[in-house]
N, C-alpha and C. Protein backbone atom coordinates (compact mmCIF):
# COMPACT_ATOMS: atom_id res chain seq x y z
N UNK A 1 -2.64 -0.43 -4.47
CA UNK A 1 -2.82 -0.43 -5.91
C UNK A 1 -3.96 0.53 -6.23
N UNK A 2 -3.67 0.97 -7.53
CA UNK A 2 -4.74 2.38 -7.43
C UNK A 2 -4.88 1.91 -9.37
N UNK A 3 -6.85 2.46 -9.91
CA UNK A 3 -6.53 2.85 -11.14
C UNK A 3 -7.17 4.25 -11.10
N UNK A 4 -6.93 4.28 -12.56
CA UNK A 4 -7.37 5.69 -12.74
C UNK A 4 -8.86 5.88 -12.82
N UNK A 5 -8.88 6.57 -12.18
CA UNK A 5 -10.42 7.22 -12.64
C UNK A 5 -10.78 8.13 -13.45
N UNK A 6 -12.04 9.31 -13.07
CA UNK A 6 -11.74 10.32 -14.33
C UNK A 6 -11.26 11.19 -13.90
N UNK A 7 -10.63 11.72 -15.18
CA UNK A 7 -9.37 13.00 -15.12
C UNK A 7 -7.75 12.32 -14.68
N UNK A 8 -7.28 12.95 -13.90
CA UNK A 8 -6.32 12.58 -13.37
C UNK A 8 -6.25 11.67 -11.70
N UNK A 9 -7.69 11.61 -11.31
CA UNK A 9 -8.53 11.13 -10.30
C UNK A 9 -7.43 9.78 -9.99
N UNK A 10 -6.45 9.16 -9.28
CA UNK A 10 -6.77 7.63 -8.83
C UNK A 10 -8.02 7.26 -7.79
N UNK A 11 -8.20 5.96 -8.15
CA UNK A 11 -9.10 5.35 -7.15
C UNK A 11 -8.38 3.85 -6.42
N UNK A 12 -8.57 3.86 -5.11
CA UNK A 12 -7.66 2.82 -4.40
C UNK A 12 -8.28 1.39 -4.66
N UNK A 13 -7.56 0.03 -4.79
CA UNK A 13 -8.08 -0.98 -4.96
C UNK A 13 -8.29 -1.86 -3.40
N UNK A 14 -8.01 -0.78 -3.00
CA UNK A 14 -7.85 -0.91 -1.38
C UNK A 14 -9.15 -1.03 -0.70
N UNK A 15 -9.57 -1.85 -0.05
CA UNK A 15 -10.68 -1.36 0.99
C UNK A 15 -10.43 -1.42 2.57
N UNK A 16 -10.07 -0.82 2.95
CA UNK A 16 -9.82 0.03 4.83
C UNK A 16 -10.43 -1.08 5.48
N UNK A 17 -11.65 -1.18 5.11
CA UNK A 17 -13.02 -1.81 6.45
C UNK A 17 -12.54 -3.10 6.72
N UNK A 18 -12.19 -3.85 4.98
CA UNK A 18 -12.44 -5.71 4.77
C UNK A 18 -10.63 -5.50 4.91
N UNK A 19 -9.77 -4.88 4.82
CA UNK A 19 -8.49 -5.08 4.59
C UNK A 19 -8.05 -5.93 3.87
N UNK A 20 -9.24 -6.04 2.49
CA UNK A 20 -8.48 -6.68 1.48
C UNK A 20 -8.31 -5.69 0.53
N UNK A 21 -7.34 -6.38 -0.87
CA UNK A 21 -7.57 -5.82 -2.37
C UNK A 21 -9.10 -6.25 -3.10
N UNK A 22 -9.92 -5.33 -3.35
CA UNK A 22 -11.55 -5.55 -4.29
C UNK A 22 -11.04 -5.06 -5.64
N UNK A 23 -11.83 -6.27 -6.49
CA UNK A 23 -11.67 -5.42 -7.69
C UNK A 23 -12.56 -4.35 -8.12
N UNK A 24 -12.52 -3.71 -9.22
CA UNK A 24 -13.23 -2.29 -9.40
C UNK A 24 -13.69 -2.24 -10.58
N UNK A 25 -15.06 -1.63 -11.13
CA UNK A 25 -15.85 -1.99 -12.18
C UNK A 25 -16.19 -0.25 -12.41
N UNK A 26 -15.82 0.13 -13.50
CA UNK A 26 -16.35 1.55 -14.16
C UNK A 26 -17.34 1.66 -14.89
N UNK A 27 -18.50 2.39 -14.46
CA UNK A 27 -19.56 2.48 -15.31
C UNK A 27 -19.77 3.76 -16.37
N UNK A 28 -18.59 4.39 -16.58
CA UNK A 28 -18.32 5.32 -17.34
C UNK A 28 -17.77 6.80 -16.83
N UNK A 29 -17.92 7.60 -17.47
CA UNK A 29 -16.82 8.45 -16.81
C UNK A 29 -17.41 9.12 -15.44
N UNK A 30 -16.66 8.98 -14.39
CA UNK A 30 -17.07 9.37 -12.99
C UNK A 30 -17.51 8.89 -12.06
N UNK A 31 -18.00 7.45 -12.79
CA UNK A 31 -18.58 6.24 -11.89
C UNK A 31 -18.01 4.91 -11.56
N UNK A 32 -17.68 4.65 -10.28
CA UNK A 32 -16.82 3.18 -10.43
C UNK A 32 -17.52 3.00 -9.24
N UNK A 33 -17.35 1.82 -9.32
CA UNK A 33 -17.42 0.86 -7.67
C UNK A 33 -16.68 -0.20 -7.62
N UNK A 34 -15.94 -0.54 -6.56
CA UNK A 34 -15.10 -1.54 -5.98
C UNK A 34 -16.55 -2.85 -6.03
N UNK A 35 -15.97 -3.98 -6.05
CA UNK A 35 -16.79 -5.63 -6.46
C UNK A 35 -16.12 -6.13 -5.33
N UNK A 36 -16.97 -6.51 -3.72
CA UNK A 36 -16.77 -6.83 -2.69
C UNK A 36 -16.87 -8.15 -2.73
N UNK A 37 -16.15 -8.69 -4.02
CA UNK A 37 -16.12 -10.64 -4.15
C UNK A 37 -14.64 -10.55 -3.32
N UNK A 38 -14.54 -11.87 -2.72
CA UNK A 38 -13.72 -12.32 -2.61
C UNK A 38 -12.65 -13.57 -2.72
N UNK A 39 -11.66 -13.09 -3.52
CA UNK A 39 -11.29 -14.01 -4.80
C UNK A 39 -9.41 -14.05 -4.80
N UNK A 40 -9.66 -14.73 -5.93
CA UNK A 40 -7.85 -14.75 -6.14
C UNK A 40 -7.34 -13.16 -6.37
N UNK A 41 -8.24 -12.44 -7.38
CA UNK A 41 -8.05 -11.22 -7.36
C UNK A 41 -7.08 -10.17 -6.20
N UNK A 42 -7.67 -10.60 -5.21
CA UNK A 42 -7.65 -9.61 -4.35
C UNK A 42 -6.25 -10.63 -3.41
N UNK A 43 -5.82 -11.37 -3.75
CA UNK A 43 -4.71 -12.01 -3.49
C UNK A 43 -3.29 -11.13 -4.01
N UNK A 44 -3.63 -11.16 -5.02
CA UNK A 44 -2.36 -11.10 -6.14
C UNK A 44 -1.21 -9.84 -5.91
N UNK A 45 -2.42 -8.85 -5.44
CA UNK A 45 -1.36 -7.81 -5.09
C UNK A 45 -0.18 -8.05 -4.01
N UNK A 46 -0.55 -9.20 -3.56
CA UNK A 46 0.07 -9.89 -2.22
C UNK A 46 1.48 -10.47 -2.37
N UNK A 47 1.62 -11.11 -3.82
CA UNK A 47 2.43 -11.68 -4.66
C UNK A 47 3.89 -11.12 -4.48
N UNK A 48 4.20 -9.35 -4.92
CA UNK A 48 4.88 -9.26 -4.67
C UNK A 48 5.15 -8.16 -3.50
N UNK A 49 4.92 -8.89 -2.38
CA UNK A 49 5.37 -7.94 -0.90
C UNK A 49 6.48 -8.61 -0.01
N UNK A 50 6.60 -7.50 1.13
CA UNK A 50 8.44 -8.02 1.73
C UNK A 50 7.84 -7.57 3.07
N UNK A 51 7.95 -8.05 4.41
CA UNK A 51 7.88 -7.80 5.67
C UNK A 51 9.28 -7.53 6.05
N UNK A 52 9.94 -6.66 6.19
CA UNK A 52 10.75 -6.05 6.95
C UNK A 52 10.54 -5.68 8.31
N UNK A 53 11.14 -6.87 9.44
CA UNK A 53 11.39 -6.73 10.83
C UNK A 53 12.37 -5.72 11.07
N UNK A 54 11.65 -5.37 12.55
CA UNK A 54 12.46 -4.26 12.40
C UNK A 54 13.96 -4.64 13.11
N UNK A 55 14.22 -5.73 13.55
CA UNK A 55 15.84 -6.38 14.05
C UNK A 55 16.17 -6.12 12.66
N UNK A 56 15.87 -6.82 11.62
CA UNK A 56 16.38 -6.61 10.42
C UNK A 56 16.78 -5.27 9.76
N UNK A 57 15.65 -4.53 9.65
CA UNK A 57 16.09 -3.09 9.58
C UNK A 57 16.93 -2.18 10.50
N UNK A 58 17.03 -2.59 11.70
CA UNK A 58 18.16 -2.13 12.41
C UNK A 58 19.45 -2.40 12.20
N UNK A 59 19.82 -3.56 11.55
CA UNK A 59 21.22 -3.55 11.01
C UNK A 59 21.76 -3.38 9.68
N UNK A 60 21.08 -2.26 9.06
CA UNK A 60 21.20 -1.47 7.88
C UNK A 60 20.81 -0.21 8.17
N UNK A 61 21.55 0.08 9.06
CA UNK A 61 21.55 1.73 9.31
C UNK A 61 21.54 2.71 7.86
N UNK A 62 22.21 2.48 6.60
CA UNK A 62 22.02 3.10 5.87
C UNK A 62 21.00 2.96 5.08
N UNK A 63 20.27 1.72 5.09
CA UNK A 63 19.06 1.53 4.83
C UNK A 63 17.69 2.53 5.44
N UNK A 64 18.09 1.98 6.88
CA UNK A 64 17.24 2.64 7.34
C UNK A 64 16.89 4.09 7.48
N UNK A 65 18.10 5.03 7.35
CA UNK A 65 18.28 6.35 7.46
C UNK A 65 17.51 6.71 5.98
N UNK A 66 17.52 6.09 4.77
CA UNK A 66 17.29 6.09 3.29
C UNK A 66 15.52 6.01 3.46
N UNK A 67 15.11 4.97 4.04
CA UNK A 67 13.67 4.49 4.41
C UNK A 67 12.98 5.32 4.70
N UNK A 68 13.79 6.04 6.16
CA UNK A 68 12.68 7.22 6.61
C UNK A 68 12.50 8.27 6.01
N UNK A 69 13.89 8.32 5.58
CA UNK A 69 13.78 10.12 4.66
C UNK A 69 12.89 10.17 3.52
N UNK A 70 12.51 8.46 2.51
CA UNK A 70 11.37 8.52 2.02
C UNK A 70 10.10 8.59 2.18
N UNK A 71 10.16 7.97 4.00
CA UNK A 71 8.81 7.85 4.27
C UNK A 71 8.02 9.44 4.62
N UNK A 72 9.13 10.04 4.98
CA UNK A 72 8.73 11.69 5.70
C UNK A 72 8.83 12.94 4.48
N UNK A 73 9.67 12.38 3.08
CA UNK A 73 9.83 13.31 2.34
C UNK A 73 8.82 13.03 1.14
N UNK A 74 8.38 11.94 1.09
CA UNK A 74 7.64 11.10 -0.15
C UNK A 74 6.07 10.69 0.44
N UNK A 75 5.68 10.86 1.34
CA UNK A 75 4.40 10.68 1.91
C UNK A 75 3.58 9.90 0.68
N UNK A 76 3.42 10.26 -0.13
CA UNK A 76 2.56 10.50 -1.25
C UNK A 76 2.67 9.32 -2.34
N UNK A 77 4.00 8.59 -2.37
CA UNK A 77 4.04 7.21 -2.48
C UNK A 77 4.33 6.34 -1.55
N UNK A 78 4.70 6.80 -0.45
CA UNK A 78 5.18 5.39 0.23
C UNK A 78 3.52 5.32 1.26
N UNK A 79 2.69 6.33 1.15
CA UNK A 79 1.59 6.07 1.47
C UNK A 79 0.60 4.68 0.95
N UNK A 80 1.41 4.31 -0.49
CA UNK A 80 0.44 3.51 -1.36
C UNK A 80 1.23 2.09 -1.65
N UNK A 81 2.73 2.49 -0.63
CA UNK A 81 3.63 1.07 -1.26
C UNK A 81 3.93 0.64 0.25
N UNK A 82 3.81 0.92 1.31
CA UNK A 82 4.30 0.56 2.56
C UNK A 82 3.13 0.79 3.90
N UNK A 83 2.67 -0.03 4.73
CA UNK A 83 2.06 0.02 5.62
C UNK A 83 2.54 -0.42 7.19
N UNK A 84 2.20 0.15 7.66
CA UNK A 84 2.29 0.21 9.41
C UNK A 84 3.95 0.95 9.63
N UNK A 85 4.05 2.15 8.93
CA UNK A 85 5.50 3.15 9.62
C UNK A 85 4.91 3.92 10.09
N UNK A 86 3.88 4.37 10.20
CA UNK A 86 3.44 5.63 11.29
C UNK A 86 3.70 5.76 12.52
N UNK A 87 4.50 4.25 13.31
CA UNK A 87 4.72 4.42 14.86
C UNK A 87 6.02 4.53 15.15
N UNK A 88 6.62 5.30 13.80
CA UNK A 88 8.10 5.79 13.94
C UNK A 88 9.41 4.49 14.06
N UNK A 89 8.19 3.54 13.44
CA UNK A 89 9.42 2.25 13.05
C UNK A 89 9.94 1.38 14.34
N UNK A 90 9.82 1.54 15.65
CA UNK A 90 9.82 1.29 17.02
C UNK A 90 8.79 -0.41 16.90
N UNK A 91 9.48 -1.63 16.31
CA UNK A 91 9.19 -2.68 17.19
C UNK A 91 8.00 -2.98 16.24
N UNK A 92 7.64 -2.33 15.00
CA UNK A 92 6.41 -2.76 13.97
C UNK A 92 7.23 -3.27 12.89
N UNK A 93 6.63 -4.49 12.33
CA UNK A 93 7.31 -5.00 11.41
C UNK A 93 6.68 -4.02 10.05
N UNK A 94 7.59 -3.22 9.06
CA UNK A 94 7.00 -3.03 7.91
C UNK A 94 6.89 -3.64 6.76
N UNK A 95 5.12 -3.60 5.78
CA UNK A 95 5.34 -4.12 4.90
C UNK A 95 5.26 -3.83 3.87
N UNK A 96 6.17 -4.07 2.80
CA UNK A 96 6.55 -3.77 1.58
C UNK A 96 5.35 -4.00 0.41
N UNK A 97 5.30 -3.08 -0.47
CA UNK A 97 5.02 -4.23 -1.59
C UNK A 97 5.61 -3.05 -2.93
């Protein structure tokens, strides 16, 4: 989940380190910081996600052929809607949201 920042800027609601969702507080134009509470907040984005095994995805070949060609042609969203395909889909469950 991303908002905007300034200009055309997103900023991720993401934090890497805690691998949760933080919420994010703007102090005007150019300045934000993520709020390292941890809360229902940072739940919610959770709400609506899908774990796709990959037995499962193996028996939707046309699925799956559809999946990758987004994941390799679309980088740029499925970077921000899908996590753990970087190991070429081999035995990692992916998850949706």
């Amino acid at each position: 989940m991303t908002y905007k920042g300034e200009g055309d800027n997103e900023l991720s609601l993401w934090n890497e380190e805690d691998g949760l969702y933080y919420d994010a507080i703007q102090f005007g134009p150019g300045r934000s910081q993520q709020l390292a509470i941890r809360s229902l907040v940072g739940l919610i984005p959770l709400y609506a996600t899908l774990t796709l095994e990959p037995s499962v995805i193996n028996r939707f070949p046309g699925f799956k052929k559809r999946m990758e060609w987004f994941i390799d042609n679309r980088p740029e969203v499925a970077h921000r809607n899908m996590a753990n395909m970087r190991s070429k889909y081999l035995n990692v469950p992916i998850f949706l949201t």
